[in-house]
Protein backbone atom coordinates (compact mmCIF):
# COMPACT_ATOMS: atom_id res chain seq x y z
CA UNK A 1 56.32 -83.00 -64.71
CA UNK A 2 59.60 -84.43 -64.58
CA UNK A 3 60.10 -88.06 -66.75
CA UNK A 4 62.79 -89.62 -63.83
CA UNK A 5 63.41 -92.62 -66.94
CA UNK A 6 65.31 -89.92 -68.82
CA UNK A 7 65.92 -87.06 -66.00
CA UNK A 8 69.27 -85.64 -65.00
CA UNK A 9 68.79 -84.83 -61.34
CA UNK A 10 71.39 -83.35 -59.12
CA UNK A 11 71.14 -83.89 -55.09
CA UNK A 12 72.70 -82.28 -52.18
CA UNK A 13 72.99 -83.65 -48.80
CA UNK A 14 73.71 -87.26 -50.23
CA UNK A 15 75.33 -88.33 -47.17
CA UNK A 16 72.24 -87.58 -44.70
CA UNK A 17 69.95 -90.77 -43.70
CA UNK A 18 67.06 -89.29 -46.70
CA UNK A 19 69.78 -88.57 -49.37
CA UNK A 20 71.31 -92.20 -49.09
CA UNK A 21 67.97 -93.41 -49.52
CA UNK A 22 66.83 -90.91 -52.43
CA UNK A 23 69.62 -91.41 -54.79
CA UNK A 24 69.69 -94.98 -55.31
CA UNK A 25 65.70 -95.14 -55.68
CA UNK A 26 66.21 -91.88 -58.26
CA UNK A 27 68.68 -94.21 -60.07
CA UNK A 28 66.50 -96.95 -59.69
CA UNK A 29 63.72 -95.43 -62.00
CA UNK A 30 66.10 -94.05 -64.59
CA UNK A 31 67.47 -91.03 -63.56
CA UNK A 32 71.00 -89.69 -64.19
CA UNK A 33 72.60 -88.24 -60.71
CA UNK A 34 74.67 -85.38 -60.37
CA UNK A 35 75.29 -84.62 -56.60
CA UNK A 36 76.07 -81.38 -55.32
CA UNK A 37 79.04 -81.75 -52.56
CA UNK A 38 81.27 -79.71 -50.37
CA UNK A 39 84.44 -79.09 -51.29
CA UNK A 40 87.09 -81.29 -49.45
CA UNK A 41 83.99 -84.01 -48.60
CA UNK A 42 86.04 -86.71 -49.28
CA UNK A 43 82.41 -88.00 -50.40
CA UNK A 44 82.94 -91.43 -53.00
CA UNK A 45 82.17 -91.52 -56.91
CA UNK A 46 80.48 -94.93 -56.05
CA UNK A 47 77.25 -93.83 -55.99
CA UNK A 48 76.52 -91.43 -58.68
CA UNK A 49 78.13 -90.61 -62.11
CA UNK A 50 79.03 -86.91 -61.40
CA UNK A 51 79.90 -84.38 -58.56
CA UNK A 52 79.90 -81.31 -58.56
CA UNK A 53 81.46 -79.11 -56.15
CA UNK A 54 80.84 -75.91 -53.98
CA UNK A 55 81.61 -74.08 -50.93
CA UNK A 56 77.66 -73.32 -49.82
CA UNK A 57 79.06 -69.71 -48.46
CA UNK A 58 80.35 -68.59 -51.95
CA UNK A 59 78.06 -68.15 -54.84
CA UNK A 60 77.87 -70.56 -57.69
CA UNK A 61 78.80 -70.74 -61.44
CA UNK A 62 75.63 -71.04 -63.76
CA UNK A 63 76.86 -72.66 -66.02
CA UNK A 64 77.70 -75.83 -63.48
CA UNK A 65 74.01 -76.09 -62.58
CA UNK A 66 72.84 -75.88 -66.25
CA UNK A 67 71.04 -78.46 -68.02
CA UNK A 68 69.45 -80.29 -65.22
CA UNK A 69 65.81 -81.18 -64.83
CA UNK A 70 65.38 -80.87 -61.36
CA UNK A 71 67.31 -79.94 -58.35
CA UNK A 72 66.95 -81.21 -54.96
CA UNK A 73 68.75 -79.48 -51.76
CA UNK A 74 68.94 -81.50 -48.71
CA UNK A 75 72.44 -80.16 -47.11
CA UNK A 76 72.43 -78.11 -43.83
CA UNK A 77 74.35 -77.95 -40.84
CA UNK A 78 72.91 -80.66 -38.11
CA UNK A 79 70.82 -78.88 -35.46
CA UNK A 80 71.94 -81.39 -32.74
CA UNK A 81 74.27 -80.03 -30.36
CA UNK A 82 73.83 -77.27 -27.94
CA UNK A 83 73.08 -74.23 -29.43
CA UNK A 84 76.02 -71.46 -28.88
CA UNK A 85 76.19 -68.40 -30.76
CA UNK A 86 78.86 -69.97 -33.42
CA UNK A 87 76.16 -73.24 -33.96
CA UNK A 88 73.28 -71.19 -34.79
CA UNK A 89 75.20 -69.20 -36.76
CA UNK A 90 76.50 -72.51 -38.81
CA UNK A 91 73.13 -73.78 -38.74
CA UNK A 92 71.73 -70.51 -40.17
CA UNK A 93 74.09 -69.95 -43.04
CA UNK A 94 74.72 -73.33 -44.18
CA UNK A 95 70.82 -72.96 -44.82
CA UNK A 96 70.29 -69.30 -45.88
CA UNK A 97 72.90 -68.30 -47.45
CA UNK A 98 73.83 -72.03 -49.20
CA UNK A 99 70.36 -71.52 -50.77
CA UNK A 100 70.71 -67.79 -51.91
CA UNK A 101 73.70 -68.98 -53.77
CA UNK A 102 71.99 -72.01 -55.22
CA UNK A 103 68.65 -70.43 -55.96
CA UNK A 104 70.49 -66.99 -57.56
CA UNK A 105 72.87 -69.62 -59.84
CA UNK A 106 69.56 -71.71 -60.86
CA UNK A 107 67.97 -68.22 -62.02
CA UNK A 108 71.51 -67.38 -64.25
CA UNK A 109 71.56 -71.01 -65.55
CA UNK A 110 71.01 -70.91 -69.46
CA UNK A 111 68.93 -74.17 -69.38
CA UNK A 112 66.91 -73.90 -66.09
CA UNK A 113 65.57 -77.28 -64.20
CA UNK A 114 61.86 -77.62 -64.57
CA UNK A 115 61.83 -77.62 -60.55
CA UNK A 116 63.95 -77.12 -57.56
CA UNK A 117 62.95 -78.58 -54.51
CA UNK A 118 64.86 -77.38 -51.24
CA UNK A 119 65.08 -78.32 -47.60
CA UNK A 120 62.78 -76.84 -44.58
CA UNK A 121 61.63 -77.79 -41.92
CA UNK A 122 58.46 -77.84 -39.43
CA UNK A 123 60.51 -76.28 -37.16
CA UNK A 124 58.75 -73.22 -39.02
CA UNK A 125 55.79 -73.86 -36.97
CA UNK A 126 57.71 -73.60 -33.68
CA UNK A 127 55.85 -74.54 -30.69
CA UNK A 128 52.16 -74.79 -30.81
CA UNK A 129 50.91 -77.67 -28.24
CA UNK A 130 47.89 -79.10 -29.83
CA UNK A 131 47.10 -76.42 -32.59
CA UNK A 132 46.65 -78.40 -36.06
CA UNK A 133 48.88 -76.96 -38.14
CA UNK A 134 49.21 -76.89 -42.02
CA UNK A 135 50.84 -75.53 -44.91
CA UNK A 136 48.74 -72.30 -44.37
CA UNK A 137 49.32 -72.13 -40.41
CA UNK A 138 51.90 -68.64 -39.59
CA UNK A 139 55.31 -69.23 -38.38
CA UNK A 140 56.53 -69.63 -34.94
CA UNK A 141 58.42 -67.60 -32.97
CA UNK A 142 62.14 -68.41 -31.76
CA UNK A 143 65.47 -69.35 -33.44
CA UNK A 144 64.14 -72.25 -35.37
CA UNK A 145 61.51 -70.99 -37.10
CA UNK A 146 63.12 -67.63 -38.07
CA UNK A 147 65.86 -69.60 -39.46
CA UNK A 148 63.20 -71.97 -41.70
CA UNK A 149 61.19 -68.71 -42.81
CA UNK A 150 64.56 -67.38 -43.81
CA UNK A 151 66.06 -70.86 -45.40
CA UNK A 152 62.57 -70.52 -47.99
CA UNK A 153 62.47 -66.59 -49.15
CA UNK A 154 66.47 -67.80 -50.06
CA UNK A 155 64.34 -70.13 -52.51
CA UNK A 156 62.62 -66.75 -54.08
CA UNK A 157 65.34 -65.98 -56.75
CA UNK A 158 64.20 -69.60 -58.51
CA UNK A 159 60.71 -69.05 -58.11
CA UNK A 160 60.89 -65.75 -59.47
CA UNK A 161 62.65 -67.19 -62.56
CA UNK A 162 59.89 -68.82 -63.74
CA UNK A 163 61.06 -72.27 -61.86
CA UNK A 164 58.14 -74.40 -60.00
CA UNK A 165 59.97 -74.46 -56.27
CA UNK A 166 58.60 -76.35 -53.48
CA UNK A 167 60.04 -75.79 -49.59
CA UNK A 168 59.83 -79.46 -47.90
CA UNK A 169 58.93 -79.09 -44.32
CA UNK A 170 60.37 -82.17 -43.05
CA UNK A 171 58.99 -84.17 -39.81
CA UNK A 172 60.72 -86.41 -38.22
CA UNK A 173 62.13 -88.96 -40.55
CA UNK A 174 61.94 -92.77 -39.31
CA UNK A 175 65.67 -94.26 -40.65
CA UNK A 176 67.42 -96.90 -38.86
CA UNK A 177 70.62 -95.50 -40.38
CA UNK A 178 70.34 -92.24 -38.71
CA UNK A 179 68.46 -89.32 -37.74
CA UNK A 180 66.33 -89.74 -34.44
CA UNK A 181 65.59 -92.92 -34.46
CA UNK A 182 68.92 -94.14 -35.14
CA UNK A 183 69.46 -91.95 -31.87
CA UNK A 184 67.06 -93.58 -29.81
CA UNK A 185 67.41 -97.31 -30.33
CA UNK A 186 70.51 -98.06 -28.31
CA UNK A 187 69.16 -96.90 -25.11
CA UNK A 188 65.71 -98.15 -25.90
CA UNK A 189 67.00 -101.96 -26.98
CA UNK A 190 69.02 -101.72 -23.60
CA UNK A 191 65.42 -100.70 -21.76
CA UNK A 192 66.56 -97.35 -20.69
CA UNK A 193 63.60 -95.31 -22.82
CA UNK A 194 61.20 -93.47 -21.74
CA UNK A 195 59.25 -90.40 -22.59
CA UNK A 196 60.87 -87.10 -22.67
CA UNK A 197 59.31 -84.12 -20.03
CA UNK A 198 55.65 -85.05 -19.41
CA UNK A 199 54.98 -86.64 -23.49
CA UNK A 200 52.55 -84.68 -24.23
CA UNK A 201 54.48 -82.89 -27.12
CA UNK A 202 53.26 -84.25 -30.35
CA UNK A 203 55.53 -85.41 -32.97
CA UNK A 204 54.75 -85.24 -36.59
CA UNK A 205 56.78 -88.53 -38.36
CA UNK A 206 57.38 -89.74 -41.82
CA UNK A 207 59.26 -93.30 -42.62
CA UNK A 208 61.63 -92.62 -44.95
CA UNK A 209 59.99 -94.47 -47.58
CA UNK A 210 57.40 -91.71 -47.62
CA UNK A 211 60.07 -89.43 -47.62
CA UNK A 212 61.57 -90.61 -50.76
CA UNK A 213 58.31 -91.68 -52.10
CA UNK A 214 56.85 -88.14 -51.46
CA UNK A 215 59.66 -86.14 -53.21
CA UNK A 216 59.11 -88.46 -56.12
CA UNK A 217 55.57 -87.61 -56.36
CA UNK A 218 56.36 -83.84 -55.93
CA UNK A 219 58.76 -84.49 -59.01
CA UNK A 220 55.95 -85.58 -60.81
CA UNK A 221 53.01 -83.37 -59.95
CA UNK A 222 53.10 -80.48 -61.59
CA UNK A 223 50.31 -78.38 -59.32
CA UNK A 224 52.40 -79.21 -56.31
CA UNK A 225 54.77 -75.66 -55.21
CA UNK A 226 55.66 -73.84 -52.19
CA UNK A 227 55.22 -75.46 -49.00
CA UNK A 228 54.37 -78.95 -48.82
CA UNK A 229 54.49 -80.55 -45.19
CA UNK A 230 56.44 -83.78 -44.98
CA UNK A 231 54.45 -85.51 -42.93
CA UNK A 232 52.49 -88.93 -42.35
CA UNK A 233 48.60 -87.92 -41.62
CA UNK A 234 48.53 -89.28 -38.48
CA UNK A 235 51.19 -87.90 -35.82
CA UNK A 236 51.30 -88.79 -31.88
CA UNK A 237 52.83 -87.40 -28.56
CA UNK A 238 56.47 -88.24 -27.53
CA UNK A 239 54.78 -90.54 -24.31
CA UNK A 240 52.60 -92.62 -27.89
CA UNK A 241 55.74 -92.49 -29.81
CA UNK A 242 57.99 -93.82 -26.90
CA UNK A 243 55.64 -96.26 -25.78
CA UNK A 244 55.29 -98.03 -29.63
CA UNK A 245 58.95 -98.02 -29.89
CA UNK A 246 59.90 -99.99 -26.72
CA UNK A 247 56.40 -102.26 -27.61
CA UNK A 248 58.21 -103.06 -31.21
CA UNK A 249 61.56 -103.66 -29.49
CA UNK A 250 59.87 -105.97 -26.38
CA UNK A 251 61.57 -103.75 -24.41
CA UNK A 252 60.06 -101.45 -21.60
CA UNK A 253 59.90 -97.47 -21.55
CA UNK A 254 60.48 -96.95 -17.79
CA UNK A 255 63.07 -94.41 -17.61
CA UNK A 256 61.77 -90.97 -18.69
CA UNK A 257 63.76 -87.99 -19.06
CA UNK A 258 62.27 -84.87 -17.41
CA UNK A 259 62.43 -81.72 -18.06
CA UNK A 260 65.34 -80.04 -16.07
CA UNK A 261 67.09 -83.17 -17.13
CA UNK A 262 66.50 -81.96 -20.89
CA UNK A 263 67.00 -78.63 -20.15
CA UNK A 264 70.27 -79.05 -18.42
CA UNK A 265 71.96 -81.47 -20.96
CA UNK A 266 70.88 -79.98 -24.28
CA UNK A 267 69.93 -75.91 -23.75
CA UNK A 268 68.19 -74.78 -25.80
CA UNK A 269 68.16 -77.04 -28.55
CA UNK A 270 66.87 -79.64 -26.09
CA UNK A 271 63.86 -77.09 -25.12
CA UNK A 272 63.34 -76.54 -28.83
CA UNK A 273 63.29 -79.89 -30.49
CA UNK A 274 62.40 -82.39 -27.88
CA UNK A 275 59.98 -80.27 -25.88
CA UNK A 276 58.27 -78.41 -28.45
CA UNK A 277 55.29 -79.82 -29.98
CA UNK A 278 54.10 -79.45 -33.63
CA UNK A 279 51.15 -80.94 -34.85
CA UNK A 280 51.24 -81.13 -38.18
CA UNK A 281 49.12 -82.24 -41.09
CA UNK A 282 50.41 -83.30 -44.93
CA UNK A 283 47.36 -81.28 -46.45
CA UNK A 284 48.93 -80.97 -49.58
CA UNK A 285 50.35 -84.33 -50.15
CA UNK A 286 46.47 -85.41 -49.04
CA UNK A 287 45.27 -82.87 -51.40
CA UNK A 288 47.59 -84.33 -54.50
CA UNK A 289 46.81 -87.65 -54.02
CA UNK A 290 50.01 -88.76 -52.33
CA UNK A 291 49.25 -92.43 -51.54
CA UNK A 292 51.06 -93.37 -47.91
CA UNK A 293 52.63 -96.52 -47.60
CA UNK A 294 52.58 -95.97 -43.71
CA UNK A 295 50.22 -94.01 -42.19
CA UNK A 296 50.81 -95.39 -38.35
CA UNK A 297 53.34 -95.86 -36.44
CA UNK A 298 53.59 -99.23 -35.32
CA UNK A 299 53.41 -100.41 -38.95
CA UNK A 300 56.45 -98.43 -40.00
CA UNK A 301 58.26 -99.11 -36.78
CA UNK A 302 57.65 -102.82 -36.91
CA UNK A 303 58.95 -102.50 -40.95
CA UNK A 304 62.12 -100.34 -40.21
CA UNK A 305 63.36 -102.26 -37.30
CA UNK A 306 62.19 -106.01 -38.43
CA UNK A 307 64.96 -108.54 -38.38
């Protein structure tokens, strides 16, 4: 169990939508932050008291990563953006091989964190239409999940080390300040939503207050390791999801987007992440006693995007 009132914690991916919200609630209940950051970021000191900095394709001194009591990697290449063969390959290896090098430096460190906690993704799952699917459920087959499969055996030099490691296989994450949603609510607020193909894909959500408040709890819970689905319990299909959005914005969802349309304008990604459907399940956040803030939709749609 990790005390956050007297914790050093260091954090990657600060400057993604769940960092900016992790590090100033970590801060809020005592921790010290470090945060991990690529060289030539350009990242401010504002917001913690200490960076530290690496090039995720070169390995990592020890001794930097030393001393702290738990580690949390969010950074990775964005998946948006059609997929050519130089994207995937920047989406693979800021994953993989960034977390070789940080999992194989955690090992070396002299004083090892009491847990590590690192990106994934239910992209794992790949898509499965309706199949329920939890932490137990096989991987997919495709780009996607080979990469997440790949992105948590990187995480085995920690584990083996004696240090409790837990892959987060993130939904998608409900921010106003980025991510999906940011993505959708222009077109939406100006009533040019709709569903995407026929919106019967299901998509597995999370507010990003469960998202912080979930890592927390993982943190704390000593029985929690390996893969833990990031997840609220109740997910819906892109046509539910679509339809509560415009409802919370008084807007309507008229305009869908269908499939060639998707096809055409994003490749493969576009066939990958907005057609594919994963139903997931948070079994082990369930299981732990994880207590949701937001289980449905509307209520953490009408919270984020209140006035």
């Amino acid at each position: 169990m990790v005390d956050l009132r007297m914790a050093r914690v260091l954090v990657s991916g600060v400057s993604g939508p769940i960092g900016a919200a992790l590090v100033p609630s970590l801060e809020s209940a005592g921790a010290g932050i470090a945060r991990l950051v690529r060289e030539g970021s350009g990242l401010s000191p504002a917001t913690a008291t200490e960076d530290i900095r690496w090039d995720p394709a070169k390995p990592i001194a020890p001794d930097l990563l030393s001393g702290f009591d738990a580690v949390i990697h969010l950074a990775g290449e964005s998946i948006v953006g059609r997929w050519t063969a130089e994207k995937k390959k920047k989406i693979r290896d800021s994953r993989v091989v960034g977390t070789t090098h940080l999992a194989q430096a955690l090992a070396q460190a002299k004083h090892k964190p009491h847990v590590f906690v690192c990106s994934s993704a239910i992209g794992y799952y790949g898509d499965r239409g309706d199949e329920i699917l939890s932490e137990e459920s096989p991987a997919g087959s495709g780009f996607l999940p080979k990469v997440c499969k790949e992105w948590e055996e990187a995480t085995r030099p920690a584990a083996a080390a004696g240090i409790r490691t837990v892959q987060i296989r993130t939904g998608v994450v409900l921010s106003p300040k980025g991510g999906a949603l940011g993505k959708m609510l222009t077109p939406f607020k100006l009533g040019l939503g709709g569903r995407i193909g026929d919106g019967h894909q299901w998509m597995s959500w999370i507010d990003v207050q469960d998202m912080v408040g979930a890592i927390h709890h993982i943190l704390k819970t000593d029985l929690l390791q390996g893969p833990v689905n990031m997840v609220a319990p109740r997910p819906v299909t892109n046509a539910e999801f679509t339809h509560t959005l415009a409802r919370v914005l008084s807007r309507p969802a008229i305009f869908p987007m269908p499939v060639f349309a998707v096809k055409f304008a994003f490749g493969e990604m576009g066939e990958t992440v907005l057609l594919g459907s994963q139903r997931v399940e948070p079994a082990q956040l369930v299981t732990s006693g994880y207590p949701f803030r937001f289980r449905d939709l509307p209520a953490s749609l009408e919270n984020l995007l209140k006035d």
